[in-house]
C-alpha atoms as a PDB file:
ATOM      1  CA  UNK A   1      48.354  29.829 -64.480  1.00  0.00           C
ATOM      2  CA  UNK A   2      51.468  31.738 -63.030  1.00  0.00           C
ATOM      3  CA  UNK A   3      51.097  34.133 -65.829  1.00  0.00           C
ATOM      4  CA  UNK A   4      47.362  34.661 -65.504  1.00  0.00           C
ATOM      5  CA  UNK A   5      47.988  35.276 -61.707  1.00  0.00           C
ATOM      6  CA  UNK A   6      50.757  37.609 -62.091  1.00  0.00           C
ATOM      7  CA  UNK A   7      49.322  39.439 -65.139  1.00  0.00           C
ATOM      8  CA  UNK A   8      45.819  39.686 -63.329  1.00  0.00           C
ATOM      9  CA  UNK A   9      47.420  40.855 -60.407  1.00  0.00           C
ATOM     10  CA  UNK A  10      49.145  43.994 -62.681  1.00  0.00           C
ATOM     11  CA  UNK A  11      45.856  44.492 -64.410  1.00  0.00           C
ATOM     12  CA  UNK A  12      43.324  44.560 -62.179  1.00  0.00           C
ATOM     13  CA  UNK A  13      44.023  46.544 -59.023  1.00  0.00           C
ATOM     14  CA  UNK A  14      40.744  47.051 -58.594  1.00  0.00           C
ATOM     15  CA  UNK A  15      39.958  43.450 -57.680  1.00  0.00           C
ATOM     16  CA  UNK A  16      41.310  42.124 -54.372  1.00  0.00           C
ATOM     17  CA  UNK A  17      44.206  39.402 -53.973  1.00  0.00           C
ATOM     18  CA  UNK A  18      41.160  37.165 -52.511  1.00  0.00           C
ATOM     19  CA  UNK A  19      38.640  37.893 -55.748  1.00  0.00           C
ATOM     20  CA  UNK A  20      41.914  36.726 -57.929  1.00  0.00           C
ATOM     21  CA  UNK A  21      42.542  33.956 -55.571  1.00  0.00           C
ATOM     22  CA  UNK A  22      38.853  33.021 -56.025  1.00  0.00           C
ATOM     23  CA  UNK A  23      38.885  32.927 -59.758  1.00  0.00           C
ATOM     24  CA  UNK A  24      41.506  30.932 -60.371  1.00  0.00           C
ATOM     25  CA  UNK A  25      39.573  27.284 -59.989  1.00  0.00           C
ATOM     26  CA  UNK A  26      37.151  28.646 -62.619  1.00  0.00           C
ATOM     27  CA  UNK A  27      39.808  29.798 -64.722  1.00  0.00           C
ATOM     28  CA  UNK A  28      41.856  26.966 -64.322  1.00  0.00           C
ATOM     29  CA  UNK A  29      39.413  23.842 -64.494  1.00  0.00           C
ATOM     30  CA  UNK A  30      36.583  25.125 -66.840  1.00  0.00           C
ATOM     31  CA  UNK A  31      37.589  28.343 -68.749  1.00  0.00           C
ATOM     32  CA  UNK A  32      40.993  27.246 -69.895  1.00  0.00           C
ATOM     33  CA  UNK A  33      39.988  23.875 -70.973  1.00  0.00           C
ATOM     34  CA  UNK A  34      37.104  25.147 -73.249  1.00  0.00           C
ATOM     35  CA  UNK A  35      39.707  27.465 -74.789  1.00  0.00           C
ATOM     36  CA  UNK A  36      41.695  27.145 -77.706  1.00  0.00           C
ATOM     37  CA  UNK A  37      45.665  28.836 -76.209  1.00  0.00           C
ATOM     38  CA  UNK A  38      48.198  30.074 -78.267  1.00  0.00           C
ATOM     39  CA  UNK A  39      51.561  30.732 -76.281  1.00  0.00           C
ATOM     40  CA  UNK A  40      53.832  33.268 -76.848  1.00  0.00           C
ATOM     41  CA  UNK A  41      57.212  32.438 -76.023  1.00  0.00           C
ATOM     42  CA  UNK A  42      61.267  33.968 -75.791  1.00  0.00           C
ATOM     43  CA  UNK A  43      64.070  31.972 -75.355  1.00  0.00           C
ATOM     44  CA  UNK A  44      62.081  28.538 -74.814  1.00  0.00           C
ATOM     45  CA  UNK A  45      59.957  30.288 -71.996  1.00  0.00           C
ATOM     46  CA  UNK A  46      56.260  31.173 -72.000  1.00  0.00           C
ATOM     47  CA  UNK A  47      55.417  34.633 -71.674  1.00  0.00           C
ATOM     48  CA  UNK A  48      52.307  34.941 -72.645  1.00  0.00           C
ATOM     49  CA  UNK A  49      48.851  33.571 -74.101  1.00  0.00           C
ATOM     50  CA  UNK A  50      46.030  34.319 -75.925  1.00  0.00           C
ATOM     51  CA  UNK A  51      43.030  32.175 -74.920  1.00  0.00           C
ATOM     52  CA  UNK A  52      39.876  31.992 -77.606  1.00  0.00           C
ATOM     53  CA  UNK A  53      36.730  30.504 -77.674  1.00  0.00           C
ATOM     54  CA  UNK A  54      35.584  30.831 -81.257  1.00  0.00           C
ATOM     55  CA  UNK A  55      36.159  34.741 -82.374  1.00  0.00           C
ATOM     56  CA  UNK A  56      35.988  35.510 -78.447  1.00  0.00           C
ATOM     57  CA  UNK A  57      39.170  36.564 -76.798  1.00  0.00           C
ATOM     58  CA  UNK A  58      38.634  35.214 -73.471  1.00  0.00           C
ATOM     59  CA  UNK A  59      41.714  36.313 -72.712  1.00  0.00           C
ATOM     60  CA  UNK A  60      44.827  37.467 -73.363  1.00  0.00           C
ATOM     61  CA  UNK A  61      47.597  37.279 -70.597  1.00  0.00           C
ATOM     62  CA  UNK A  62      51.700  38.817 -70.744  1.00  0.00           C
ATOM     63  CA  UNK A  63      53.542  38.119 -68.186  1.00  0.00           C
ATOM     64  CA  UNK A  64      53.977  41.890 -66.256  1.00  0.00           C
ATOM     65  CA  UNK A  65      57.914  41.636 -66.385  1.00  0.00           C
ATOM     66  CA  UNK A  66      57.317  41.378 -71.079  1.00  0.00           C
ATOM     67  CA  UNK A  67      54.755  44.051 -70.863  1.00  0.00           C
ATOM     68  CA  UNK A  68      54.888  46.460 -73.984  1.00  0.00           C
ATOM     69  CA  UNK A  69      57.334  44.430 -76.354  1.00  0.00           C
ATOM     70  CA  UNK A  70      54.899  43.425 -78.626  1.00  0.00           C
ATOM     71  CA  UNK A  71      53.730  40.173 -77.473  1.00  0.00           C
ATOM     72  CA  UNK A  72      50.180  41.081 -76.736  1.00  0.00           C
ATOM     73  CA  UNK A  73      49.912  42.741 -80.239  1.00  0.00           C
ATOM     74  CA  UNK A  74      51.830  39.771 -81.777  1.00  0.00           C
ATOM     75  CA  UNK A  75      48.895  37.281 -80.079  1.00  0.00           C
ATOM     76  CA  UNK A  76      46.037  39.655 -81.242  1.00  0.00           C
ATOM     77  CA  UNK A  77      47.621  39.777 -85.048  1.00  0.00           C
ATOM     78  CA  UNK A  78      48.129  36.154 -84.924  1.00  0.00           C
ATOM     79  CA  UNK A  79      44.447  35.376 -84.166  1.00  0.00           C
ATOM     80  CA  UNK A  80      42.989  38.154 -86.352  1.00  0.00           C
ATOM     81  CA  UNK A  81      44.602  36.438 -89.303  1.00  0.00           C
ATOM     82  CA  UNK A  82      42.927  33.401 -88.449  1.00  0.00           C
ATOM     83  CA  UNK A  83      39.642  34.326 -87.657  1.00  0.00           C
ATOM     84  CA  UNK A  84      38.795  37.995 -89.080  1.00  0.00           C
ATOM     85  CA  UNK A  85      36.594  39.126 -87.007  1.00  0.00           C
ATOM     86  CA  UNK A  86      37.384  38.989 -83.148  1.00  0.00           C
ATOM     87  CA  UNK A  87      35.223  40.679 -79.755  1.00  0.00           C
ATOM     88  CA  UNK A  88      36.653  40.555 -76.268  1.00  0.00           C
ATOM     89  CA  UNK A  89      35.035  42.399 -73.028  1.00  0.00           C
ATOM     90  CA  UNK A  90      37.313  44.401 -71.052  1.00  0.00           C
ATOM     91  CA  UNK A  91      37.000  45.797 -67.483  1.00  0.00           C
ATOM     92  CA  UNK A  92      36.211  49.182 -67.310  1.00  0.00           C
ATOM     93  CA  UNK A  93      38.516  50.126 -64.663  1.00  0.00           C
ATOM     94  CA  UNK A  94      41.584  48.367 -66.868  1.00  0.00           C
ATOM     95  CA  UNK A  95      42.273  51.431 -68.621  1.00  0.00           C
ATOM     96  CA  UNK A  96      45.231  50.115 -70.521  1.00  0.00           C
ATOM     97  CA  UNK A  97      43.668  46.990 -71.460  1.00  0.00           C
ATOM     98  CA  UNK A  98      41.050  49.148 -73.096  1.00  0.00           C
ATOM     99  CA  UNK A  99      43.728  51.439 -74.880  1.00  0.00           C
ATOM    100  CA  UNK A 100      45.672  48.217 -75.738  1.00  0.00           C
ATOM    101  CA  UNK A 101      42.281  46.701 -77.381  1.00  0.00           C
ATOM    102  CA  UNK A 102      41.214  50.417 -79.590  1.00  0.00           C
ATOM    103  CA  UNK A 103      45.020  50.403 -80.723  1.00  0.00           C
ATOM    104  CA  UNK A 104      45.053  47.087 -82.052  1.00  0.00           C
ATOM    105  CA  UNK A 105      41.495  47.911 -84.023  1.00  0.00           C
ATOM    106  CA  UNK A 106      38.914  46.914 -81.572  1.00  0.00           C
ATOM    107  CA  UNK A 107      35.796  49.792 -81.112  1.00  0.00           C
ATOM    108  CA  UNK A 108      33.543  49.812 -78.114  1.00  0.00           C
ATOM    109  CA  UNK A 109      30.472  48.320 -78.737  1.00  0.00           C
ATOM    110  CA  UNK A 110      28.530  47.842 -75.201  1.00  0.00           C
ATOM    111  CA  UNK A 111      28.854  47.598 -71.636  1.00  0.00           C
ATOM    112  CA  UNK A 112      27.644  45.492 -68.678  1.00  0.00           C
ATOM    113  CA  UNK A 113      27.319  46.299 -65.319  1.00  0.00           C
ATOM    114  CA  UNK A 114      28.205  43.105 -63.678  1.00  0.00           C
ATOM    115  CA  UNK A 115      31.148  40.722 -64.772  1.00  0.00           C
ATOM    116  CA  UNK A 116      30.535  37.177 -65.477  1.00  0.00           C
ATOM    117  CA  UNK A 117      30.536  36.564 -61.692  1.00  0.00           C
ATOM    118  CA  UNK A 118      28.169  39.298 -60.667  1.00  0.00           C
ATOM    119  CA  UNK A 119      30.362  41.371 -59.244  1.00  0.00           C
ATOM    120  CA  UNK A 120      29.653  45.038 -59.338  1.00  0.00           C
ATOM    121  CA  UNK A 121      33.048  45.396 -62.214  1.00  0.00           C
ATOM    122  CA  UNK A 122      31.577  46.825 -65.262  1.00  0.00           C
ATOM    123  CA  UNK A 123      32.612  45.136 -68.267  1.00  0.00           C
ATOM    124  CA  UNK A 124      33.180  46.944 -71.986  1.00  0.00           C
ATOM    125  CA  UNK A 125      32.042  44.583 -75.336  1.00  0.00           C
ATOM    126  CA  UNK A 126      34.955  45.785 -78.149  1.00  0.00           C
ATOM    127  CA  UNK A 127      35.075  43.947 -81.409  1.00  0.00           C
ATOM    128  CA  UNK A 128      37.389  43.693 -84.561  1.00  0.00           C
ATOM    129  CA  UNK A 129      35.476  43.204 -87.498  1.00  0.00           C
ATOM    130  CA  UNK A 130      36.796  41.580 -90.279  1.00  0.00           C
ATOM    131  CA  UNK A 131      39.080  43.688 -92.708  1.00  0.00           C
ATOM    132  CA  UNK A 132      39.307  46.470 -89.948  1.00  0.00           C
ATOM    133  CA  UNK A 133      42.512  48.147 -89.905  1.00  0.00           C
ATOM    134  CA  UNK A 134      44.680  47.135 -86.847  1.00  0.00           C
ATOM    135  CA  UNK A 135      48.274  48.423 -86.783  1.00  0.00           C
ATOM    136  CA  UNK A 136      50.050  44.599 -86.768  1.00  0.00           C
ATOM    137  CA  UNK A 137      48.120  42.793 -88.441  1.00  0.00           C
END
């Protein structure tokens, strides 16, 4: 959880300390157990996860201080061998997220206006299909 807060924190500046705060029960007590985690880890120390509920990244998490080493990419390769064909939904406002997602092979497929908690924080579908081309995998 000290990786989701500190990478949500980096990631979505457009959400207040007290929205993050706020998600955290929901994340912690009935998100993360339906989830099947992989950790990434350096040195005996988690840095990172991947989170997946069938071929749904629900989310994928680097600690802010292992940002752009390769650990997200390593996660997304990892469960793209696995399962083929993968879809996540992205904020709209998390730019990089976005960029991260289209460089790894993902393509925009939809949008919502609302996130899963009705909050006015548009969310973008993106999905990997099977056999698609990402850079690492």
């Amino acid at each position: 959880m000290t990786i989701w807060r500190k990478a949500s924190l980096a990631g979505h500046p457009f959400l207040s300390p007290a929205e993050i705060e706020a998600d955290e029960p929901l994340v912690r007590d009935e998100y993360m157990p339906m989830a099947e985690i992989t950790v990434a880890s350096l040195d005996r120390c988690v840095v990172g996860f991947i989170a997946m509920l069938g071929d749904v990244v629900g989310g994928l998490f680097v600690a802010p201080e292992q940002h752009r080493l390769g650990i997200g990419r390593a996660l997304i390769a990892f469960e793209a061998k696995r399962r083929g064909r993968m879809t996540v939904e992205v904020y709209e406002e998390n730019t990089k997220a976005r960029a991260f997602y289209r460089a790894s092979g993902f393509v925009e497929t939809g949008r919502r206006n609302t996130d899963d908690r009705g909050r006015p924080y548009p969310l973008v579908g993106m999905d990997m299909a099977a056999g698609s081309t990402a850079r690492d995998r």
